[in-house]
Structure formats: structure tokens, C-alpha cells
C-alpha atoms as a PDB file:
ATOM      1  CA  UNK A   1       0.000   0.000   0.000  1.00  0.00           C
ATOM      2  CA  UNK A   2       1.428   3.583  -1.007  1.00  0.00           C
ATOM      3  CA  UNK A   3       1.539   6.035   1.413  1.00  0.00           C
ATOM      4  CA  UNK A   4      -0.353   9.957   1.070  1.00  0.00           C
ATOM      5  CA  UNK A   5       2.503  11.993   1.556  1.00  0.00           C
ATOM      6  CA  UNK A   6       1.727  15.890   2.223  1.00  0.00           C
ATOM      7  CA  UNK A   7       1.322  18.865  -0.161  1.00  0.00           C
ATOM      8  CA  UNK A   8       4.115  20.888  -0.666  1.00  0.00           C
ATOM      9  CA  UNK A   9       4.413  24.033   0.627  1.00  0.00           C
ATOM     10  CA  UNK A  10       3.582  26.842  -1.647  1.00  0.00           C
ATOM     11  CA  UNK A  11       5.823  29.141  -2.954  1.00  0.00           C
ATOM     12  CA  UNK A  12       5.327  32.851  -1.378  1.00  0.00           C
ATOM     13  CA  UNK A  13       4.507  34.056  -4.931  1.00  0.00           C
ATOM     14  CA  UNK A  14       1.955  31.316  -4.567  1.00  0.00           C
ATOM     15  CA  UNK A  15       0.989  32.383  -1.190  1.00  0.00           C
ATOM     16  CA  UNK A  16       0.438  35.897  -2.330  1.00  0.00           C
ATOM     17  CA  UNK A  17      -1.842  35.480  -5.111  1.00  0.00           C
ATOM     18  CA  UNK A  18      -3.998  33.074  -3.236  1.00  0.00           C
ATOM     19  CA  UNK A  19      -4.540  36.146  -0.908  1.00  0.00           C
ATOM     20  CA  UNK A  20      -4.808  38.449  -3.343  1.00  0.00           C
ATOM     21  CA  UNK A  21      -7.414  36.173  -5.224  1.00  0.00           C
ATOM     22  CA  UNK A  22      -9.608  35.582  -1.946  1.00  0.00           C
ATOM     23  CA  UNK A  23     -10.369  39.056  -1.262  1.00  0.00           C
ATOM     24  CA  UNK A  24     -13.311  40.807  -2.550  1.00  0.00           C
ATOM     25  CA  UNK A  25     -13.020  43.585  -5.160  1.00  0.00           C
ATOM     26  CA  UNK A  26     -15.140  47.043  -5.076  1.00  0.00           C
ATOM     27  CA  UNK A  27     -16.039  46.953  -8.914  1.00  0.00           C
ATOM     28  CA  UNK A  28     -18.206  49.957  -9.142  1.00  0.00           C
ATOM     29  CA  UNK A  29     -21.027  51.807  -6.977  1.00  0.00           C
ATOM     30  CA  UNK A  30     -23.575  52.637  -8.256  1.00  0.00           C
ATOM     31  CA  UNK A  31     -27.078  55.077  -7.751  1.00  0.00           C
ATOM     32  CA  UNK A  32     -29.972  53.385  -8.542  1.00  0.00           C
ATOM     33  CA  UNK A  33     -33.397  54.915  -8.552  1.00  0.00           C
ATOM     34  CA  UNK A  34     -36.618  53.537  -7.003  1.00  0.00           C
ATOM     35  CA  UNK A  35     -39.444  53.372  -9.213  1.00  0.00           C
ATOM     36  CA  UNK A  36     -42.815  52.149  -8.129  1.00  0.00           C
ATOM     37  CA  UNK A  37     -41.378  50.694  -5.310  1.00  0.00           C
ATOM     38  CA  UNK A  38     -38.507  48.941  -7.242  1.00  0.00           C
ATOM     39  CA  UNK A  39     -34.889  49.330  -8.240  1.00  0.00           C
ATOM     40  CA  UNK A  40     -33.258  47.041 -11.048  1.00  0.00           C
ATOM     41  CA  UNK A  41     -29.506  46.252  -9.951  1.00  0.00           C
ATOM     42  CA  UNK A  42     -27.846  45.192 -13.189  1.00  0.00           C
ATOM     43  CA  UNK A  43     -24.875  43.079 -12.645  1.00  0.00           C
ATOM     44  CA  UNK A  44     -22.649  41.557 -14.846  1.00  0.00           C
ATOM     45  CA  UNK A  45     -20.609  38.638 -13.324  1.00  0.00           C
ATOM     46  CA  UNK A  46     -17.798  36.747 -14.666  1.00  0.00           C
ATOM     47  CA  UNK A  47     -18.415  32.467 -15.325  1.00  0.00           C
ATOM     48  CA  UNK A  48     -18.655  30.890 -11.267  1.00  0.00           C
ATOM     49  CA  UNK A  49     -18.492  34.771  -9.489  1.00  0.00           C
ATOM     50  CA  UNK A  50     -20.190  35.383  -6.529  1.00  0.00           C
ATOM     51  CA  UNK A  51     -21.321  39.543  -5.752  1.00  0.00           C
ATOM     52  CA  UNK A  52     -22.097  41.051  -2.431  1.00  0.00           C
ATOM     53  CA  UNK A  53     -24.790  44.219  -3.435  1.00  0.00           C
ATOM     54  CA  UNK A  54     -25.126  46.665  -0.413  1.00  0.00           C
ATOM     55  CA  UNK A  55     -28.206  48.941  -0.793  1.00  0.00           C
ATOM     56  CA  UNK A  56     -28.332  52.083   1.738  1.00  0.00           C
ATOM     57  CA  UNK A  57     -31.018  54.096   1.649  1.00  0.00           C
END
């Protein structure tokens, strides 16, 4: 039987793009306006993105 043996470690060019690439990005702000009651967000996300929308008011 072959034995798991661990991951290496990763480089610290490695380390810093996997920090870099965890963090969330501030792509724009926007001002939407409320009609009857509504606002329309429109988004675009890249393929497997995730977005955070923060409405104040």
C-alpha cells in the first residue's frame, strides 16, 4: 500500500496570489433609482463569481 505523503508548501509568490485572489473587489457603486417601489440592480458577473450588493437608503 502507497503512502499519502503531504502537499508541498507553496511558494510565497503562490501564497500571495492566493490572498490576493480571496479578497473581494469594489467593482463599481452605483445610484440606482426607485421606481414604483422597485430598483433594477444590473450586474454583470464573470463564469462561477459570486457579488455582495449593499443597498443604503
Amino acid at each position: 500500500m502507497e503512502k499519502m505523503r503531504s502537499p508541498q508548501e507553496p511558494t510565497a509568490a503562490q501564497t500571495t496570489e492566493l490572498e490576493k485572489s480571496g479578497k473581494l473587489a469594489c467593482t463599481e457603486t452605483k445610484k440606482v433609482t426607485l421606481v414604483d417601489g422597485k430598483i433594477t440592480v444590473p450586474i454583470e458577473l464573470a463564469r462561477q463569481a459570486v457579488a455582495l450588493v449593499k443597498i443604503d437608503w
